[in-house]
Structure formats: C-alpha cells, structure tokens
N, C-alpha and C. Protein backbone atom coordinates (compact mmCIF):
# COMPACT_ATOMS: atom_id res chain seq x y z
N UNK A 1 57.63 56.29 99.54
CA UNK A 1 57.90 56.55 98.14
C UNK A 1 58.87 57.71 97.96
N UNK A 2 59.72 58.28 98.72
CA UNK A 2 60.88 58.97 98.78
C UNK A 2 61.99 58.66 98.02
N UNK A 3 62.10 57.40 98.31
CA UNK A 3 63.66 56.74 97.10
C UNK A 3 63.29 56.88 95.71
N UNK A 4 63.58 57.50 94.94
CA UNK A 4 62.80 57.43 93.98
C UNK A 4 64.04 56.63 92.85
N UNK A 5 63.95 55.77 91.99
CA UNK A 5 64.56 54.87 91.62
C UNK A 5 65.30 55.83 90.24
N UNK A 6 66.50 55.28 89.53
CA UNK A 6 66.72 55.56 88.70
C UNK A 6 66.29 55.12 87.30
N UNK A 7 65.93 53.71 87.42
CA UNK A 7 65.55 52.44 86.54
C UNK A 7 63.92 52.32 86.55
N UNK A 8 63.24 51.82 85.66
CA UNK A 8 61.95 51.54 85.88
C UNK A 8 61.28 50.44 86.28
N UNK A 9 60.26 50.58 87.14
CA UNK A 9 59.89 49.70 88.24
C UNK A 9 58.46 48.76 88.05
N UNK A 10 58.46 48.06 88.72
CA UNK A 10 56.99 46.90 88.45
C UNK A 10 55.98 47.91 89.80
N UNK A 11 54.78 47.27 89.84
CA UNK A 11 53.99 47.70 90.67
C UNK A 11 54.30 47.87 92.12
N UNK A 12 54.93 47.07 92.49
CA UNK A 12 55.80 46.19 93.69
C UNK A 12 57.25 47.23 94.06
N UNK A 13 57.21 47.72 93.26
CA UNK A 13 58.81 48.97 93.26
C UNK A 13 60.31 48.23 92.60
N UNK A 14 59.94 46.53 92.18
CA UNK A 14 60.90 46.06 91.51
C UNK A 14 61.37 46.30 90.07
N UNK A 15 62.92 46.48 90.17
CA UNK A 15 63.39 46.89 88.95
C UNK A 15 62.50 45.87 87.92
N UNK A 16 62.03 46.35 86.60
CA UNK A 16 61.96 45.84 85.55
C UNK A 16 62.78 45.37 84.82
N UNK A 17 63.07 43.87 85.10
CA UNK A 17 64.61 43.21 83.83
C UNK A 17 64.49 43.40 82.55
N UNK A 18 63.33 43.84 82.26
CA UNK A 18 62.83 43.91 80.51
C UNK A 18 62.16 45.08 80.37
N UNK A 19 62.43 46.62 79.40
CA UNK A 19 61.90 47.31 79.19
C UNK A 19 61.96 47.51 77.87
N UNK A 20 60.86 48.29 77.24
CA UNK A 20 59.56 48.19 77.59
C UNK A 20 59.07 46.60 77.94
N UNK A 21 58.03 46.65 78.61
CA UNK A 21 57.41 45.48 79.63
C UNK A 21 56.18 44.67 78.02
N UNK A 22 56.73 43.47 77.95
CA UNK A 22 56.44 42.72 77.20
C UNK A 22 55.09 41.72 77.32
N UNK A 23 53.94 41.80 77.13
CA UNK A 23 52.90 41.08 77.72
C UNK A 23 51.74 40.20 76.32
N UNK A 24 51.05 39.63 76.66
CA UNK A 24 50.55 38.63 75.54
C UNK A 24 48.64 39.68 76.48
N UNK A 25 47.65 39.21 75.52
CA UNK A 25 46.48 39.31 76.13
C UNK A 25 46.02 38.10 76.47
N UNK A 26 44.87 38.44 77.46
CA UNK A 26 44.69 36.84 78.17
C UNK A 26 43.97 36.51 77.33
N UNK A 27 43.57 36.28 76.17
CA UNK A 27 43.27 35.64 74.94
C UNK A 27 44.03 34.53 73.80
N UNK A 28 45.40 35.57 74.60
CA UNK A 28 47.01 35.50 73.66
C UNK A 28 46.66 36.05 71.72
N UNK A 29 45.80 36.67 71.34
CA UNK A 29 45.83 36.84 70.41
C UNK A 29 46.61 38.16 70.10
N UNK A 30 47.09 39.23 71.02
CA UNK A 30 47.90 40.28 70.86
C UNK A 30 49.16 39.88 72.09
N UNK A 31 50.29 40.64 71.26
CA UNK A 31 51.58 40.68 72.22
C UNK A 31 51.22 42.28 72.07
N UNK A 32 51.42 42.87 73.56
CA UNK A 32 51.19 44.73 74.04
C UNK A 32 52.25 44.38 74.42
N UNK A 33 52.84 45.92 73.75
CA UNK A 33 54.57 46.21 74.25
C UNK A 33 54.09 47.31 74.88
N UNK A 34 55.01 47.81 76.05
CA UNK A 34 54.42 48.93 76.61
C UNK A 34 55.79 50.26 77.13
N UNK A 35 56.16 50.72 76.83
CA UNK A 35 57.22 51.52 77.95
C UNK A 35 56.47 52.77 78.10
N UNK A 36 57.40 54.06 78.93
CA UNK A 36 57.03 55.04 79.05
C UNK A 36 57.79 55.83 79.60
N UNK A 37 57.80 56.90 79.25
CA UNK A 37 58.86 58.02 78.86
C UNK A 37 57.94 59.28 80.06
N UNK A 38 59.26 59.75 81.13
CA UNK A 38 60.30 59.52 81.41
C UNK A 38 60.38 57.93 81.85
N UNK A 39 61.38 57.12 82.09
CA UNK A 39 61.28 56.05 82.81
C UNK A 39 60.69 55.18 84.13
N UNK A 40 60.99 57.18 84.95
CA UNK A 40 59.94 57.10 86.07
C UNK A 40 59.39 57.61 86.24
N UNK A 41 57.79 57.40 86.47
CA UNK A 41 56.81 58.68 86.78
C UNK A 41 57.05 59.29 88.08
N UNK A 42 56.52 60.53 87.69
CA UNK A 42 56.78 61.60 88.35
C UNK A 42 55.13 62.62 88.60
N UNK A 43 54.44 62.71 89.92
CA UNK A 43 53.51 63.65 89.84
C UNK A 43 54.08 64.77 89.15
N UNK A 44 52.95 64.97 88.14
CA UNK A 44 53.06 66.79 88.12
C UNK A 44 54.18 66.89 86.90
N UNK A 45 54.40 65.60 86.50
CA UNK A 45 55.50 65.48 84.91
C UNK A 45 54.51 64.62 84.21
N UNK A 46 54.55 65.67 83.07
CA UNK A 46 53.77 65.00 81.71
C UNK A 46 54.70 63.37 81.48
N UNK A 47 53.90 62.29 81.48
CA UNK A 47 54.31 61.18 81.14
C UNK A 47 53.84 60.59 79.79
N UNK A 48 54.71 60.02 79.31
CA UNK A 48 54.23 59.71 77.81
C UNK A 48 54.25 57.96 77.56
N UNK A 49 53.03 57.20 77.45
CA UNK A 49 52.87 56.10 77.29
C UNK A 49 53.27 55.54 75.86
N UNK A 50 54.19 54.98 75.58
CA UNK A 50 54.06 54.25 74.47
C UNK A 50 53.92 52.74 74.06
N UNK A 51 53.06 52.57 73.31
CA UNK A 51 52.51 50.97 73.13
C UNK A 51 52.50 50.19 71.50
N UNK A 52 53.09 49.38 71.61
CA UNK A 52 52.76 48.76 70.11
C UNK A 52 51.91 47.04 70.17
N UNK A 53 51.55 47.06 69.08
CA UNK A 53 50.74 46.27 69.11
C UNK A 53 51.09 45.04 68.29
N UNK A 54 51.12 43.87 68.37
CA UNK A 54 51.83 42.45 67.37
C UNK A 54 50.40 41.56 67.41
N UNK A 55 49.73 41.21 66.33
CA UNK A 55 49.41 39.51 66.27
C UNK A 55 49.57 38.80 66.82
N UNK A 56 49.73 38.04 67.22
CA UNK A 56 49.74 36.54 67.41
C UNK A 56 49.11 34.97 66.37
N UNK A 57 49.98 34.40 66.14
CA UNK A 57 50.88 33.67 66.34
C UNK A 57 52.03 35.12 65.28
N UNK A 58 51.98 35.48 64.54
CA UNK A 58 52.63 35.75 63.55
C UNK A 58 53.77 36.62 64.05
N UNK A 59 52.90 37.73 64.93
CA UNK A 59 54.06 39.02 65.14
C UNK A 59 54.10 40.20 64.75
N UNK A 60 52.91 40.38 63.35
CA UNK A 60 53.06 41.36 62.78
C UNK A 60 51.91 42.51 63.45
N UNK A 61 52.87 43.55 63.20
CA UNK A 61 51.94 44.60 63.85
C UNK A 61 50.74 44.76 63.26
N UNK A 62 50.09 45.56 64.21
CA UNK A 62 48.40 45.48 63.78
C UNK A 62 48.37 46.93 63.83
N UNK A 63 47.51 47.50 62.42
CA UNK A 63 47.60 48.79 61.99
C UNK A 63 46.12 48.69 62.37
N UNK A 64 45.76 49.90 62.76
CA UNK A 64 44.03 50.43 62.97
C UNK A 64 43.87 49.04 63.99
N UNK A 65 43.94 49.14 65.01
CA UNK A 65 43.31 47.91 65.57
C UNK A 65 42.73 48.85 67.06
N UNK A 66 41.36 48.89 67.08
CA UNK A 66 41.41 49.68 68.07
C UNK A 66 41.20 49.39 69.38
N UNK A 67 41.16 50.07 70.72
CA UNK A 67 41.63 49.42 71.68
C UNK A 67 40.85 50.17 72.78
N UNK A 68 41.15 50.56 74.38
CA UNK A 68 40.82 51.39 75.30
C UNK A 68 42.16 51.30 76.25
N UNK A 69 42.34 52.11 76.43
CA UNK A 69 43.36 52.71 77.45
C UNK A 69 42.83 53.34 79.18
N UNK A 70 43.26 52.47 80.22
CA UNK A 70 42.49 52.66 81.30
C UNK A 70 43.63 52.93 82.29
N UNK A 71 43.60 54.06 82.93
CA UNK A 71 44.22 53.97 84.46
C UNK A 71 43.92 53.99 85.50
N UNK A 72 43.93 52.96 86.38
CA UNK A 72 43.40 53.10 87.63
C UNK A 72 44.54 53.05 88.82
N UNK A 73 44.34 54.14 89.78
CA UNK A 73 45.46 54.45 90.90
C UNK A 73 43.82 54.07 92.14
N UNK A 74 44.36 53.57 93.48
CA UNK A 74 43.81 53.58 94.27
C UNK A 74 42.51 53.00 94.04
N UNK A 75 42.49 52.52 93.54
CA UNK A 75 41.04 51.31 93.23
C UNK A 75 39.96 52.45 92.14
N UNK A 76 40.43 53.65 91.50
CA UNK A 76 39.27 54.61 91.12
C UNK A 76 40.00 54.61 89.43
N UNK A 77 39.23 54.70 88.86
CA UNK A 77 39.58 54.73 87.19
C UNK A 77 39.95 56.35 87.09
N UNK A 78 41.20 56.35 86.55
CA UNK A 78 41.44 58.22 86.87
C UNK A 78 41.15 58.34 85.08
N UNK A 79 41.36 57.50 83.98
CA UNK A 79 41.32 57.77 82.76
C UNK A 79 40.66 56.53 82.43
N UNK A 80 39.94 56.66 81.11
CA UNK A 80 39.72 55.66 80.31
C UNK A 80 39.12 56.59 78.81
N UNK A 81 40.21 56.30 77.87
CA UNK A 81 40.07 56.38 76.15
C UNK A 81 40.23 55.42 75.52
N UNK A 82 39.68 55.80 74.46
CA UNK A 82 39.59 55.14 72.97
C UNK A 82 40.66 55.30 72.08
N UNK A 83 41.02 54.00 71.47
CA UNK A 83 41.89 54.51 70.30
C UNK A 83 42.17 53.63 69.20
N UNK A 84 42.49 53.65 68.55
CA UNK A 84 43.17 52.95 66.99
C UNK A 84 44.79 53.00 67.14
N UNK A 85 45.14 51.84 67.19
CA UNK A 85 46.89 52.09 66.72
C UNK A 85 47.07 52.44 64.98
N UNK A 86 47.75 53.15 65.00
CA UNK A 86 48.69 53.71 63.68
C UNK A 86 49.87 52.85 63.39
N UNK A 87 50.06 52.10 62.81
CA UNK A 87 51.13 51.85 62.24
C UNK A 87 51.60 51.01 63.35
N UNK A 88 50.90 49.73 63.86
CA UNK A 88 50.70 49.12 65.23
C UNK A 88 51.34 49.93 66.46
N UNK A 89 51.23 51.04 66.67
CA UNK A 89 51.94 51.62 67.87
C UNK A 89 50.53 52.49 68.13
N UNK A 90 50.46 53.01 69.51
CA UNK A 90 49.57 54.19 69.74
C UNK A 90 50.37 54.97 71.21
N UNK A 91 50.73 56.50 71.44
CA UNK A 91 51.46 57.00 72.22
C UNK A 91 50.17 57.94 73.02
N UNK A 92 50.70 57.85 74.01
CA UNK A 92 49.80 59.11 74.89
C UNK A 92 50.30 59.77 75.78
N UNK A 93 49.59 60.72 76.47
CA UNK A 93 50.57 61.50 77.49
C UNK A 93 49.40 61.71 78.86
N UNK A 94 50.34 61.29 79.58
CA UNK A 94 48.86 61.57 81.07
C UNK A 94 49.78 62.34 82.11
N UNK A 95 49.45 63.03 82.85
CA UNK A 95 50.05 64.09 84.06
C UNK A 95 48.89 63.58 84.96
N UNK A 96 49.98 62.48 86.32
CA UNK A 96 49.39 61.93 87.38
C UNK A 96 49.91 63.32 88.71
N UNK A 97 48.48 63.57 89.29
CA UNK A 97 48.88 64.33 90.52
C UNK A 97 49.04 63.39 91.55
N UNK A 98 49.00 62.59 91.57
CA UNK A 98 48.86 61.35 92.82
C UNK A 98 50.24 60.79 92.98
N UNK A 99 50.82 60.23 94.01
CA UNK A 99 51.96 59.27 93.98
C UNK A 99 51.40 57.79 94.12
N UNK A 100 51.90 56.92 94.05
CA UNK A 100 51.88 55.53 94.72
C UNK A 100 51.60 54.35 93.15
N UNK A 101 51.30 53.12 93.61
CA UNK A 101 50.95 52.37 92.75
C UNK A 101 50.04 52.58 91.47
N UNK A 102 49.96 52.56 90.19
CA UNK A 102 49.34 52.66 89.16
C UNK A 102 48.85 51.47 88.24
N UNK A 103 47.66 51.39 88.01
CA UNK A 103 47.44 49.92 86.95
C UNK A 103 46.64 50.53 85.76
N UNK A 104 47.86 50.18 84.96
CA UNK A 104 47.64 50.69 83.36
C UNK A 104 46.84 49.56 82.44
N UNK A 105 45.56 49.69 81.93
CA UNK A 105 45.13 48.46 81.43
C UNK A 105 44.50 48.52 80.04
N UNK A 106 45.18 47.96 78.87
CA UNK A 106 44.60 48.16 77.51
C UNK A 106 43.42 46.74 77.45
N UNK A 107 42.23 47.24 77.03
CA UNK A 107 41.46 46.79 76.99
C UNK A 107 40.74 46.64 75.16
N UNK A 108 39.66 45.77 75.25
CA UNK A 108 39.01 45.76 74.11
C UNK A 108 39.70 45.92 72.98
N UNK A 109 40.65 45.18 72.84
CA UNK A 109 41.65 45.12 71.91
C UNK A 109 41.28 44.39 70.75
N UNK A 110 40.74 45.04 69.82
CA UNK A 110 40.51 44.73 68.54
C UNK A 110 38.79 44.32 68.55
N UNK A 111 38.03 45.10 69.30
CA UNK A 111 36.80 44.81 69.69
C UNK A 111 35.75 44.07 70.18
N UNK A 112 37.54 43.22 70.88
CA UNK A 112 37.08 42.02 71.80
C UNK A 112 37.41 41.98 73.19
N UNK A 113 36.94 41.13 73.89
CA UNK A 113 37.25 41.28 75.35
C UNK A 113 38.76 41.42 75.53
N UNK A 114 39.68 40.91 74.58
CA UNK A 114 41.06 41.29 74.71
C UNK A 114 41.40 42.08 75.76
N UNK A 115 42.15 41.63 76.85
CA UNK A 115 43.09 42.46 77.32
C UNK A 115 44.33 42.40 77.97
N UNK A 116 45.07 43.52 78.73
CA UNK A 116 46.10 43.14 79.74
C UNK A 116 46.85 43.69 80.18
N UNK A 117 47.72 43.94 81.31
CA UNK A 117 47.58 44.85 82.34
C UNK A 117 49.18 45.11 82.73
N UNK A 118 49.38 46.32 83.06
CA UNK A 118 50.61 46.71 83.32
C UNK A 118 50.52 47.24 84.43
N UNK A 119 51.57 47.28 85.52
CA UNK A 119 51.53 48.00 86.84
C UNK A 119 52.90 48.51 87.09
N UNK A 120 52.98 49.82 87.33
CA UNK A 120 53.97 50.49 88.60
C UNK A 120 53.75 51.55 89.04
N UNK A 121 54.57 52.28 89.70
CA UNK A 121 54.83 52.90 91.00
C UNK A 121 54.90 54.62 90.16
N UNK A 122 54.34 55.53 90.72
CA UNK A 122 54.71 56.88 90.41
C UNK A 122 54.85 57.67 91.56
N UNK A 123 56.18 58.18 91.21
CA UNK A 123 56.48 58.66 92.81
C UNK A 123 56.54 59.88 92.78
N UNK A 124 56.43 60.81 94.29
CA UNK A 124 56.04 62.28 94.68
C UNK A 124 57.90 63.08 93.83
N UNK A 125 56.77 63.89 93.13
CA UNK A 125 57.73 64.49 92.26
C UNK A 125 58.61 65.56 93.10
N UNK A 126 60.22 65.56 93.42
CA UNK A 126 60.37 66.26 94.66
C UNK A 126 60.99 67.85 94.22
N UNK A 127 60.77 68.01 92.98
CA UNK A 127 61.27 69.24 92.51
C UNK A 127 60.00 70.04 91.97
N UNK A 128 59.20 69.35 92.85
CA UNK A 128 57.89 70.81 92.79
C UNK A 128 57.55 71.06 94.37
N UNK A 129 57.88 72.34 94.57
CA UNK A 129 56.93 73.09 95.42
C UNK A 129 55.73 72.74 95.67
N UNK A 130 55.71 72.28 97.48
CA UNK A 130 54.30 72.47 98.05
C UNK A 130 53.19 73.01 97.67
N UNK A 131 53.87 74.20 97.55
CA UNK A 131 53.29 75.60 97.67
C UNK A 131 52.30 75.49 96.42
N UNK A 132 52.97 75.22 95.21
CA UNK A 132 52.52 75.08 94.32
C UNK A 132 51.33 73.90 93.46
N UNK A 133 51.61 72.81 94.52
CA UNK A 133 51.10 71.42 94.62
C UNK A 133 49.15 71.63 94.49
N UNK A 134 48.54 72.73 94.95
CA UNK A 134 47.12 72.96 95.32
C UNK A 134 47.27 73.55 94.12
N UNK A 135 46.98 74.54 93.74
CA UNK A 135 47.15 75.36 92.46
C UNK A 135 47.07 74.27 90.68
N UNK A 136 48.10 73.55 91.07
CA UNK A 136 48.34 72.55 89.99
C UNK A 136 47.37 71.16 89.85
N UNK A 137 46.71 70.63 91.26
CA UNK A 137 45.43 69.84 91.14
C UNK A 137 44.37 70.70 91.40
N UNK A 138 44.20 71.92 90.95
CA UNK A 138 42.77 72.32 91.05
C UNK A 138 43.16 72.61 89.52
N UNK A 139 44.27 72.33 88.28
CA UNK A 139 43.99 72.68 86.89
C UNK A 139 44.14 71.37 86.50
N UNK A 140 44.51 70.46 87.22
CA UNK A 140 44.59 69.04 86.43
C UNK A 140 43.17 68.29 86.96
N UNK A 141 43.06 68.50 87.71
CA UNK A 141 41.49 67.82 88.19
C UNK A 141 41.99 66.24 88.53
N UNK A 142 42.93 65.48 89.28
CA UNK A 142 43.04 64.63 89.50
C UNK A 142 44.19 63.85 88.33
N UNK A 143 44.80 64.80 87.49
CA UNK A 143 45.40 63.89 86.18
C UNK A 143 44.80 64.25 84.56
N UNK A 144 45.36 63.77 83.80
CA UNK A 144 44.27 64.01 82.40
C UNK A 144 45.32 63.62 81.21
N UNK A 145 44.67 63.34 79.95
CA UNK A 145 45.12 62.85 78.65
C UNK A 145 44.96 64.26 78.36
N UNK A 146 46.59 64.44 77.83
CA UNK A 146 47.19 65.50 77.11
C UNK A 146 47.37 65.57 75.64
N UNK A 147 47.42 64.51 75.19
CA UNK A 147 47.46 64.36 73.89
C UNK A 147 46.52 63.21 73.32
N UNK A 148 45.68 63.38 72.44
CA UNK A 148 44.90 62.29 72.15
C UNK A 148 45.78 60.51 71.62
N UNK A 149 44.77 59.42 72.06
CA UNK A 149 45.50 58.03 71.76
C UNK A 149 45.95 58.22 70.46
N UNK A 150 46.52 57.64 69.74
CA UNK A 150 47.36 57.50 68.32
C UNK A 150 47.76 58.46 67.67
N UNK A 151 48.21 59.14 68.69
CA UNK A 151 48.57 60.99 68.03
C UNK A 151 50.06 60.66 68.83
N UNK A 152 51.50 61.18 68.30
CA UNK A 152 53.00 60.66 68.72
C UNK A 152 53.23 61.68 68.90
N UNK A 153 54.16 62.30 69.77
CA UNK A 153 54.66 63.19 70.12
C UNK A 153 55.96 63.16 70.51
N UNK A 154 57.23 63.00 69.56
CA UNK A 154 58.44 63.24 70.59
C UNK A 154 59.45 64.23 70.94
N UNK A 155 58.18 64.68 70.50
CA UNK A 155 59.05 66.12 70.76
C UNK A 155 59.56 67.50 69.81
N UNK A 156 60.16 66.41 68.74
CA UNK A 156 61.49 66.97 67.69
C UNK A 156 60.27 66.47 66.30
N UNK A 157 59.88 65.58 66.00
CA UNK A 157 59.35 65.30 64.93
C UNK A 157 58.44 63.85 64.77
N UNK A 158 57.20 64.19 64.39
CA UNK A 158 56.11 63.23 64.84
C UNK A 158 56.56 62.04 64.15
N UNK A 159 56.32 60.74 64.51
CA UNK A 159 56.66 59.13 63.99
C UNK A 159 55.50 59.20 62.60
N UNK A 160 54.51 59.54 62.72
CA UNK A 160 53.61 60.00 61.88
C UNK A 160 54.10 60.01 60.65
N UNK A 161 55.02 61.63 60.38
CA UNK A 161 55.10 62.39 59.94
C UNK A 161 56.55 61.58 58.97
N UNK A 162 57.28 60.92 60.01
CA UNK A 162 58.37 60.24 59.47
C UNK A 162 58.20 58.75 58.55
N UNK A 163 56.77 58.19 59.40
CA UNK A 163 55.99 57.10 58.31
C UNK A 163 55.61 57.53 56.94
N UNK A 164 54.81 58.87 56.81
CA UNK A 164 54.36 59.52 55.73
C UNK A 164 55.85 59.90 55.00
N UNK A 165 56.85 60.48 54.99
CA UNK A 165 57.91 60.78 54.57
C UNK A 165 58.21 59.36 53.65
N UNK A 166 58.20 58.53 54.32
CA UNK A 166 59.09 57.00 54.58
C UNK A 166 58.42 56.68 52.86
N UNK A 167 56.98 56.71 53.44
CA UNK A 167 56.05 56.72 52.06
C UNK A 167 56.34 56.99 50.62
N UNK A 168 56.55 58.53 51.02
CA UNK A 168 56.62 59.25 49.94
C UNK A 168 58.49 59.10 49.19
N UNK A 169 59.49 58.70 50.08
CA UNK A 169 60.54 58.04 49.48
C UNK A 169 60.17 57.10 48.66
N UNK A 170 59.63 56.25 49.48
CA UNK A 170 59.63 54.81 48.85
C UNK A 170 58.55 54.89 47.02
N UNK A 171 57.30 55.33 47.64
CA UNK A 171 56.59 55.20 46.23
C UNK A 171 56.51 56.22 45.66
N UNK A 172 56.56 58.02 45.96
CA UNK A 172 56.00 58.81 45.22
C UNK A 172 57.33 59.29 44.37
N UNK A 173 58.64 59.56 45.11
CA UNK A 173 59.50 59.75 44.02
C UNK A 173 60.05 58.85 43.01
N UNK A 174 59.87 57.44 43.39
CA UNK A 174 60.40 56.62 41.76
C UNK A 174 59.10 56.58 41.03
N UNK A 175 57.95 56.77 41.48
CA UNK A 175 56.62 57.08 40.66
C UNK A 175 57.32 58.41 39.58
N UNK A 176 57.14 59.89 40.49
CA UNK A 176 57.39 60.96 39.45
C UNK A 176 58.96 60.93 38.72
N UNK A 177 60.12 59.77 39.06
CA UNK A 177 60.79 59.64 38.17
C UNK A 177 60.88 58.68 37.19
N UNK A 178 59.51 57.96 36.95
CA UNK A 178 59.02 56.98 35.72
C UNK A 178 58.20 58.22 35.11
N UNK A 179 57.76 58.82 35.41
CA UNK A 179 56.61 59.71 34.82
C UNK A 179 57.57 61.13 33.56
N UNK A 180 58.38 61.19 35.01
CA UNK A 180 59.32 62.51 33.99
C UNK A 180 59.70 61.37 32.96
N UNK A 181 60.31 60.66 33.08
CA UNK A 181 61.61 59.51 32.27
C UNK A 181 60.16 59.28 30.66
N UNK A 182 59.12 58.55 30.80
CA UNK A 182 58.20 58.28 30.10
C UNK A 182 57.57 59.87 29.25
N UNK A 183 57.67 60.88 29.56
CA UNK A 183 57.13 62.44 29.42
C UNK A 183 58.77 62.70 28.39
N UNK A 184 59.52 62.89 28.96
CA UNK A 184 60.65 62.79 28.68
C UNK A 184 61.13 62.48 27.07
N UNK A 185 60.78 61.12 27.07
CA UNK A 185 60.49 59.95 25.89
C UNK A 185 59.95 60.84 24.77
C-alpha cells in the first residue's frame, strides 16, 4: 500500500470510473450516493463521508430518513452510528489509524433491513512521522466519528446553513414584502 493513487479507488485498489460511487439497496428501494473527501484516505487525515439519499422508483431525495452508518476494516466493526439525512444528504467525518481495505456499510435505511455497501482502500499516510504514529493511536483509540451523522461541515460554510438561507430568500422576504406593501396601504 505504498503507491498511493491520485484518483479514488474500489476495495480491490481499482480506479473508480464513477465518483461519487452510485449504488441501489438490495431492496432497490433507495439509490445511496456516496463520495468522500479527501479522494483518498489517508491514516491519521480526518476523512469526510458524504452521502445522499434518492427513492426509488422516483428519485427524489428522502429528507429525515434515518439510517446507520458502519465501518468495518479487517473483519472488526471500527464504527457504527445513527442518523437522519437532512435534506436527503447526511456528511460525516472519521480519522482511520489503520491502512488497508475498508467496508463502508449504510444500513437500516429508513427502518428497514435496507442496505448497501461500499468498499476501498486507505492507505499509510506518508507525511506523518513514525515517531508520532503511537502518540496519535493512543488519542484516537483505533479511529472515531468527529462530527456527528447529518451535521455538514465544509469547512467555509455549513450546507445547512445555506438550505436555511435558501429558505428564508425564497419565503420570508416576499412574505415581509407583502406585509410592508399591505401595512403600507
């Protein structure tokens, strides 16, 4: 796991022709979109999962639909949360100390057996110090959720925050400019 790729990879270390990685549940009643930011994982780099959520047959996203979020590296479940998508999307952030293969699996999707499964590769992060490598898994404890499920983070300004905005364009200012206009009168 030395080569570490530029592009993002399947479980297998093959480039992904389609990103984010496009999947149905084995139910087929949800299409899970999945990418994740950086492109390639990296031990010891905060990684940020992002997922949206579609219906089936229709397409349309599914708001509040809640779900479980599972990672398992090496046959051992390193995470498993709960969550609700927002605005059919839900983002998270996990910091893997481990390298090698990863299987990402959203489960109980909409409070049914729903599910379905994503896999790749996270490779030995080579711009951290050895030295430093012990120190950093005795505070991560094997990995961990940094930011809670349906909470966005990009950094600069929450998706949240830009939905609520979006809102308040759309209905609250031609609301208070019928109200002045009618007051006005």
């Amino acid at each position: 796991l030395n080569n570490i790729p530029e592009y993002p990879v399947d479980g297998m270390g093959n480039k992904l022709s389609r990103f984010p990685v496009h999947t149905l549940t084995n139910d087929e009643k949800y299409d899970i979109d999945m990418g994740w930011s950086p492109r390639v994982l990296k031990t010891h780099d905060p990684s940020t999962f992002l997922i949206d959520f579609f219906e089936m047959p229709s397409n349309r996203k599914s708001h509040l639909l809640p779900f479980d979020f599972v990672i398992i590296q090496n046959n051992k479940t390193l995470e498993r949360t709960s969550g609700i998508s927002q605005v059919g999307a839900a983002t998270l952030q996990y910091t893997f100390s481990e390298p090698g293969p990863v299987t990402i699996r959203i489960e109980n999707v909409g409070n049914n057996p729903s599910h379905t499964i994503f896999d790749t590769i996270v490779y030995q992060n080579p711009d951290i110090p050895s030295s430093s490598l012990a120190s950093d898994d005795a505070k991560m404890q094997h990995g961990g959720i940094t930011s809670p499920v349906g909470e966005y983070s990009t950094g600069l300004i929450s998706t949240i925050f830009l939905v609520q905005l979006t809102y308040v364009i759309i209905f609250a200012i031609p609301a208070a400019v019928v109200v002045i206009i009618l007051l006005y009168k």
